[in-house]
PDB file of N, CA and C in Angstrom:
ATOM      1  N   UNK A   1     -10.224  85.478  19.919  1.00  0.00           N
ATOM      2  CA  UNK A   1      -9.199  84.479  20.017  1.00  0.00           C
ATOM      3  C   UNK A   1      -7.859  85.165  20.253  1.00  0.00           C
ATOM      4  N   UNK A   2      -7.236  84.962  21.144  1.00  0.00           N
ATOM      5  CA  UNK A   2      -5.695  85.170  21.810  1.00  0.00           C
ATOM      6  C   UNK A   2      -4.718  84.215  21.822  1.00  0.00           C
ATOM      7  N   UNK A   3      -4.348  83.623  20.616  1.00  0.00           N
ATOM      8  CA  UNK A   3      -3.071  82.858  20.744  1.00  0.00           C
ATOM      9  C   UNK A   3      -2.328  83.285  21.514  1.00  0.00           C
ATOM     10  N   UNK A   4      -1.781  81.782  22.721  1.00  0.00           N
ATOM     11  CA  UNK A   4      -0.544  81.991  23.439  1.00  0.00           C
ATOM     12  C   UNK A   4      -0.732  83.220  24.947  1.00  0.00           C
ATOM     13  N   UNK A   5      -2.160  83.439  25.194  1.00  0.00           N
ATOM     14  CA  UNK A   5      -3.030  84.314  26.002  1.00  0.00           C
ATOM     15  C   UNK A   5      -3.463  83.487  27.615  1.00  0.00           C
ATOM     16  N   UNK A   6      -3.118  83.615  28.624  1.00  0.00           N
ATOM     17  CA  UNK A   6      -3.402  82.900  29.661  1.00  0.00           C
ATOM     18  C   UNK A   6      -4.943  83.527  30.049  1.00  0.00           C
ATOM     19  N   UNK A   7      -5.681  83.698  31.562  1.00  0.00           N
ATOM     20  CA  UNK A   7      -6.354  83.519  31.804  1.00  0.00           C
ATOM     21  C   UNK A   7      -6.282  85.702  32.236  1.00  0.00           C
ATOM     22  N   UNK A   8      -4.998  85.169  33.313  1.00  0.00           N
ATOM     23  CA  UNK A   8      -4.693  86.830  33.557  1.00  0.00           C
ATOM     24  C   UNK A   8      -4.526  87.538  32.553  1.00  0.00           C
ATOM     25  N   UNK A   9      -3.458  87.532  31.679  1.00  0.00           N
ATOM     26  CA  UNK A   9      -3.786  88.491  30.545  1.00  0.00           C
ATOM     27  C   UNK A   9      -4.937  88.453  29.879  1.00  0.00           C
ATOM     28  N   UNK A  10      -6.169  87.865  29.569  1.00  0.00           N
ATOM     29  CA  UNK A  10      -7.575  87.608  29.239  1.00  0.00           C
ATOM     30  C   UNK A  10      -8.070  89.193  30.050  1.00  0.00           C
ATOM     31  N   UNK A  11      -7.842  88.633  31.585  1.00  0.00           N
ATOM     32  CA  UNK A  11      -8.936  89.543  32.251  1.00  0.00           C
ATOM     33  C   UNK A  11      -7.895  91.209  32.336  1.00  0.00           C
ATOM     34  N   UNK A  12      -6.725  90.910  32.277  1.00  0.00           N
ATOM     35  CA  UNK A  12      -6.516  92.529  31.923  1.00  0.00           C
ATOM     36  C   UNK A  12      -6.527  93.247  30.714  1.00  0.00           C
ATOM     37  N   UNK A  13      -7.143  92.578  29.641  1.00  0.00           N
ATOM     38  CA  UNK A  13      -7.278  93.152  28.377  1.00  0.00           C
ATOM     39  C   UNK A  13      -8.738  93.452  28.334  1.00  0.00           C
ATOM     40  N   UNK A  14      -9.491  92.590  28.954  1.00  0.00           N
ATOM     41  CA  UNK A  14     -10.821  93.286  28.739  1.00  0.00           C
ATOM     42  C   UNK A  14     -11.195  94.558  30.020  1.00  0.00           C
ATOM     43  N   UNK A  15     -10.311  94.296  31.236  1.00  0.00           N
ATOM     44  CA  UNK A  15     -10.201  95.384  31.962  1.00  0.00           C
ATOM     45  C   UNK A  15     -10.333  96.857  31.139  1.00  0.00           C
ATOM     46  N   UNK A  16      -8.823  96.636  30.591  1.00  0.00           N
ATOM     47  CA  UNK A  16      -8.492  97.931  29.477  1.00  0.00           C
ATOM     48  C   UNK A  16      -9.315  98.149  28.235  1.00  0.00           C
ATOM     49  N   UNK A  17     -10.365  96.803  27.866  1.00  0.00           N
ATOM     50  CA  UNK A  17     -11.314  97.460  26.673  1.00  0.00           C
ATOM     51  C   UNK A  17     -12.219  98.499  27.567  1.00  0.00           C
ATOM     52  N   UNK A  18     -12.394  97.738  28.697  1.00  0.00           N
ATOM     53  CA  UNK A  18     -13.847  98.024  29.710  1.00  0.00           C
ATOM     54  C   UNK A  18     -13.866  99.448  30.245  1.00  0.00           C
ATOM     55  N   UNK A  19     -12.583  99.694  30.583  1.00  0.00           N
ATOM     56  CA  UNK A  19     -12.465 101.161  30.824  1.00  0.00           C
ATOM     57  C   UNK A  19     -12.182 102.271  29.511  1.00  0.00           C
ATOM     58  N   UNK A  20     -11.907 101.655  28.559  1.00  0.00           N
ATOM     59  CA  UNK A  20     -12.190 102.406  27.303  1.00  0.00           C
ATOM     60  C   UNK A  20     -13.114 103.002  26.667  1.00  0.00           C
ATOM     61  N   UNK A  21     -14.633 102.008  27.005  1.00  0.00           N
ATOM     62  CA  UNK A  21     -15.578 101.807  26.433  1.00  0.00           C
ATOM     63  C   UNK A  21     -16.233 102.673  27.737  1.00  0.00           C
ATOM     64  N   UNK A  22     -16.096 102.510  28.579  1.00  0.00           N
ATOM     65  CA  UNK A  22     -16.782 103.248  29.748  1.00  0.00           C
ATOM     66  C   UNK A  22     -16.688 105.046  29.661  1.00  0.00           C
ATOM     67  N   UNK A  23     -15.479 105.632  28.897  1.00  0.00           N
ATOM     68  CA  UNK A  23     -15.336 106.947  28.314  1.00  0.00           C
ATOM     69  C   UNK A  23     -15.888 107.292  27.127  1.00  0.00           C
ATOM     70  N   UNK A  24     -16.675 106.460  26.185  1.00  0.00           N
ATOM     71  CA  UNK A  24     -17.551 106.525  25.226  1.00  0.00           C
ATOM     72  C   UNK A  24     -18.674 106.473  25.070  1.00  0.00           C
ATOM     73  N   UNK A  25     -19.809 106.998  24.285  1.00  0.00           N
ATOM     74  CA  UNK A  25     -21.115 107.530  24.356  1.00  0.00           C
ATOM     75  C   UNK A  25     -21.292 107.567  22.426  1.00  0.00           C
ATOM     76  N   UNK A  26     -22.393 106.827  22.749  1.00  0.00           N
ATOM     77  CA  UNK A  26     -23.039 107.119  20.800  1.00  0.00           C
ATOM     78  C   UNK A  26     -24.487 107.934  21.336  1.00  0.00           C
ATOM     79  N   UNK A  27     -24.658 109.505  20.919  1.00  0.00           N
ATOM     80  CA  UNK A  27     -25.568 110.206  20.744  1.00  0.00           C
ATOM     81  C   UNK A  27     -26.064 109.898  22.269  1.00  0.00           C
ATOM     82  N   UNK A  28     -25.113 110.536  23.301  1.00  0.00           N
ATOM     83  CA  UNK A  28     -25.704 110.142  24.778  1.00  0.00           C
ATOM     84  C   UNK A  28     -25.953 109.178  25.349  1.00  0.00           C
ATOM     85  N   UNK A  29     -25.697 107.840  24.619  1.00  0.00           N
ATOM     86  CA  UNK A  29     -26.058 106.778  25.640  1.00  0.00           C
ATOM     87  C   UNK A  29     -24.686 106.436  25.933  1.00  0.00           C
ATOM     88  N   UNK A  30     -24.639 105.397  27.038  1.00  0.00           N
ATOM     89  CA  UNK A  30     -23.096 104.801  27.356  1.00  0.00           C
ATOM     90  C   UNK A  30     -22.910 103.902  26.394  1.00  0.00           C
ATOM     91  N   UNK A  31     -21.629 103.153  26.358  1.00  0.00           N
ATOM     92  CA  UNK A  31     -21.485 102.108  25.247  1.00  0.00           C
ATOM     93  C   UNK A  31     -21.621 100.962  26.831  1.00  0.00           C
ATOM     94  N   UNK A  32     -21.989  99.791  26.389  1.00  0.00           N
ATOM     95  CA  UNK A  32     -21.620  98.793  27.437  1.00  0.00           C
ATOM     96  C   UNK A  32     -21.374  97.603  26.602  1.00  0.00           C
ATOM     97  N   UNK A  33     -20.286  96.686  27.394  1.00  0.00           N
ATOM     98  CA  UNK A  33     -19.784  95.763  26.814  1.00  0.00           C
ATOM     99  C   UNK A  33     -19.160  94.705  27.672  1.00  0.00           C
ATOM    100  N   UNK A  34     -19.751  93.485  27.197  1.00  0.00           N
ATOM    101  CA  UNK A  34     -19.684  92.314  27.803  1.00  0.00           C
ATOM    102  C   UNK A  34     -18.820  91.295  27.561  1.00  0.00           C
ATOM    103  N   UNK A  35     -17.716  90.292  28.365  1.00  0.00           N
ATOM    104  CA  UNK A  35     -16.833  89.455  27.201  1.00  0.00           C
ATOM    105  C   UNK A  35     -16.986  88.359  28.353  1.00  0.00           C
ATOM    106  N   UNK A  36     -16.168  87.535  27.530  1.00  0.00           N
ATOM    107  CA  UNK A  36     -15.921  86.185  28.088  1.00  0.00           C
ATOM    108  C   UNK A  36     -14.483  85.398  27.663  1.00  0.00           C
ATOM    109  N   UNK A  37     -13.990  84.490  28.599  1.00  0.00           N
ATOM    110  CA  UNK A  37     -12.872  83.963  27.727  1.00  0.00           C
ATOM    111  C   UNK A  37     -12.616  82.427  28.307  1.00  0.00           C
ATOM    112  N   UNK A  38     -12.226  81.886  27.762  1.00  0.00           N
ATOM    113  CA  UNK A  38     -11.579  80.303  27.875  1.00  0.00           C
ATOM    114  C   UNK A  38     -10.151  80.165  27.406  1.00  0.00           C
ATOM    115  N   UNK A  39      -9.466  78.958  28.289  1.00  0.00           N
ATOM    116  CA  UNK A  39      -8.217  78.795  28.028  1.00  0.00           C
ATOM    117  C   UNK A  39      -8.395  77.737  27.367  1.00  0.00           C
ATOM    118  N   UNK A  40      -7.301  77.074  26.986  1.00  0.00           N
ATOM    119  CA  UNK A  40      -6.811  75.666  26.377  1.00  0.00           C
ATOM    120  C   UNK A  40      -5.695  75.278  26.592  1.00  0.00           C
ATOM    121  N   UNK A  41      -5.456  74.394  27.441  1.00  0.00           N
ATOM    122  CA  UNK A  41      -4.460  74.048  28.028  1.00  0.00           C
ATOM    123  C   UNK A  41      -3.496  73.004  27.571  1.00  0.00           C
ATOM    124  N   UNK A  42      -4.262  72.022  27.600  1.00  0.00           N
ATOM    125  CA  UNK A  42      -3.800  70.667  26.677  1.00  0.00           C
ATOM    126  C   UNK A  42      -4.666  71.373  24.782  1.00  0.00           C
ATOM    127  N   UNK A  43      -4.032  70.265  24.024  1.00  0.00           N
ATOM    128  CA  UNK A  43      -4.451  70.292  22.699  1.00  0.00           C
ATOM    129  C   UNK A  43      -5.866  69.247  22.879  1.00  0.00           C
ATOM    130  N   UNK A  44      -5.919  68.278  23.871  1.00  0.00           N
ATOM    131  CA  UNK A  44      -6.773  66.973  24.093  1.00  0.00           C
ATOM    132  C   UNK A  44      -8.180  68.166  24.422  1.00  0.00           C
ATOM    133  N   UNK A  45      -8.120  69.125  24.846  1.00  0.00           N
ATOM    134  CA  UNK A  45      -8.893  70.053  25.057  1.00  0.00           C
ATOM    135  C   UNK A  45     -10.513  70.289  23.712  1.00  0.00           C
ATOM    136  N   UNK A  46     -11.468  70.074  23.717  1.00  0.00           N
ATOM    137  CA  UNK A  46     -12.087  70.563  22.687  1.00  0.00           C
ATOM    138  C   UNK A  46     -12.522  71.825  22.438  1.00  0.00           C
ATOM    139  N   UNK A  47     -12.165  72.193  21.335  1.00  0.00           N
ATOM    140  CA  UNK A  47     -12.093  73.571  21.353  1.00  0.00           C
ATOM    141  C   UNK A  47     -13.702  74.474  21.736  1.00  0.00           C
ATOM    142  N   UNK A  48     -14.703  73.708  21.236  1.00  0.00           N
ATOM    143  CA  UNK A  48     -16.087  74.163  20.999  1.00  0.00           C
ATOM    144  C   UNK A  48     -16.359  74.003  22.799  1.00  0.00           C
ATOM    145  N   UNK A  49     -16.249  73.230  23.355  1.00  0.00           N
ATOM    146  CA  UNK A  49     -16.159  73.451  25.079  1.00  0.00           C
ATOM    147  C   UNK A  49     -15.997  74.805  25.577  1.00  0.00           C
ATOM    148  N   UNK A  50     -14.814  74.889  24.958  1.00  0.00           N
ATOM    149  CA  UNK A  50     -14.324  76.154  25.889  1.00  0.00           C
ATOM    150  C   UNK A  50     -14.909  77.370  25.439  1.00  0.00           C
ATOM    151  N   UNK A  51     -15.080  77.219  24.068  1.00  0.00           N
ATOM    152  CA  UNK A  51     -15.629  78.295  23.532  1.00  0.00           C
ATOM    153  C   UNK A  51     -16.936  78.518  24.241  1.00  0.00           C
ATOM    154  N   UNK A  52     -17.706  77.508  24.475  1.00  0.00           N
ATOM    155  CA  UNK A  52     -18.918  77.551  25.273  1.00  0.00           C
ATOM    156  C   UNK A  52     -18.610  77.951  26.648  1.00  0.00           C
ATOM    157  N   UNK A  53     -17.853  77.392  27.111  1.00  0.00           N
ATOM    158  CA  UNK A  53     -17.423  78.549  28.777  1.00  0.00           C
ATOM    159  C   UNK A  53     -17.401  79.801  28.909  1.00  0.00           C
ATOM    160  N   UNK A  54     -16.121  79.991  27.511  1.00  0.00           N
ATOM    161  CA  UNK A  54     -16.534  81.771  27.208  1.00  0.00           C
ATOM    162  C   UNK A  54     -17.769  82.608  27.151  1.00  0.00           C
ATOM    163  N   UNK A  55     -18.629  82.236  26.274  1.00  0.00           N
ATOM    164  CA  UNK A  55     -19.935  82.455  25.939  1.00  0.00           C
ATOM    165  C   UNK A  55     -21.281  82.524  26.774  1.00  0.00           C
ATOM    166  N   UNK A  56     -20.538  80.949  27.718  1.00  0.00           N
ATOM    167  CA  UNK A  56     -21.446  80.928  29.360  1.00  0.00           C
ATOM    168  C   UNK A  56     -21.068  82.342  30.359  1.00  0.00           C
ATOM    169  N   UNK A  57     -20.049  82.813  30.398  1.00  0.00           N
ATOM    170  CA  UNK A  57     -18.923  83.541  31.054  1.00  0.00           C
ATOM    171  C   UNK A  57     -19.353  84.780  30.473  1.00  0.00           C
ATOM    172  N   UNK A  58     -19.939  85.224  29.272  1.00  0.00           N
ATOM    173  CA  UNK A  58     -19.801  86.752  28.710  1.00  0.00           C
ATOM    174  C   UNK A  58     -21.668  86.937  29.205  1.00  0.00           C
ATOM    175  N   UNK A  59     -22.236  85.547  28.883  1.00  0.00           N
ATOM    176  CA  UNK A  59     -23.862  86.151  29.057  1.00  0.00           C
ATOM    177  C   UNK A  59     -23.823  86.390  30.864  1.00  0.00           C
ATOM    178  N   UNK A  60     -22.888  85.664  31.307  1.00  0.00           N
ATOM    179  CA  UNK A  60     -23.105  85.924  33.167  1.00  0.00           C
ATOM    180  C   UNK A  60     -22.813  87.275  33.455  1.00  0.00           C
ATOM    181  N   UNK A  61     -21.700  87.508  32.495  1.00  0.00           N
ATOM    182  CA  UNK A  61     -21.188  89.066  32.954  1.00  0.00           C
ATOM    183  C   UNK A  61     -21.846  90.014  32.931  1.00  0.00           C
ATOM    184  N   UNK A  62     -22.957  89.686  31.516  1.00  0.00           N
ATOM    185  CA  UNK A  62     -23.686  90.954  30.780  1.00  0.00           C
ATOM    186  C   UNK A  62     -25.360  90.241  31.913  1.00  0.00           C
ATOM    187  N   UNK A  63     -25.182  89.784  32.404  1.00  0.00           N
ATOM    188  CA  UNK A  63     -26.547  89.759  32.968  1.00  0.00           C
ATOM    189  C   UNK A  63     -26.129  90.211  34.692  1.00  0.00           C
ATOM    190  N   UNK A  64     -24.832  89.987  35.012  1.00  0.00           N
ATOM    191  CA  UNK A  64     -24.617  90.369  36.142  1.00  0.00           C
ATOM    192  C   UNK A  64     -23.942  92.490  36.412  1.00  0.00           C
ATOM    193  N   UNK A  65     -23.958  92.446  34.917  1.00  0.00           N
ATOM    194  CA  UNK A  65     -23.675  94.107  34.826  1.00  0.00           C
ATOM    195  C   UNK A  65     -24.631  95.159  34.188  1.00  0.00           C
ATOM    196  N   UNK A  66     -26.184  94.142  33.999  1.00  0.00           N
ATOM    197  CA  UNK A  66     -26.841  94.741  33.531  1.00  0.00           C
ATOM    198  C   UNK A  66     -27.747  95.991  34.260  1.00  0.00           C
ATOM    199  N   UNK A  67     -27.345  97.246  33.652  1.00  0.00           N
ATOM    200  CA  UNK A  67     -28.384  98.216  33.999  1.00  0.00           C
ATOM    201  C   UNK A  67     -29.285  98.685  33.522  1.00  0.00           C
TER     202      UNK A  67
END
């Protein structure tokens, strides 16, 4: 959760986890890591929605970056 977090700053923070995590290794393996995010725009917004976009959004990533 990112209070006050748009869509772009979303995707350049996990940019910067992503390349973080990409210089790390537990006992030789790579680390890999998958995210997702949703906005909220209006308050009329339900929160559990978006949260589910995110969640739709992190399994696409991790199935579309899977090696």
């Amino acid at each position: 959760m990112l209070p006050e977090t748009g869509g772009y700053e979303a995707e350049k923070l996990i940019k910067r986890i992503k390349e973080l995590c990409e210089k790390e290794s537990i006992e030789g393996m790579k680390v890999s890591v998958s995210f997702g995010y949703g906005t909220i725009f209006n308050e009329e917004e339900k929160k559990e929605i978006v949260l589910a976009k995110a969640d739709n959004m992190m399994y696409n990533n991790k199935r579309h970056n899977k090696k």
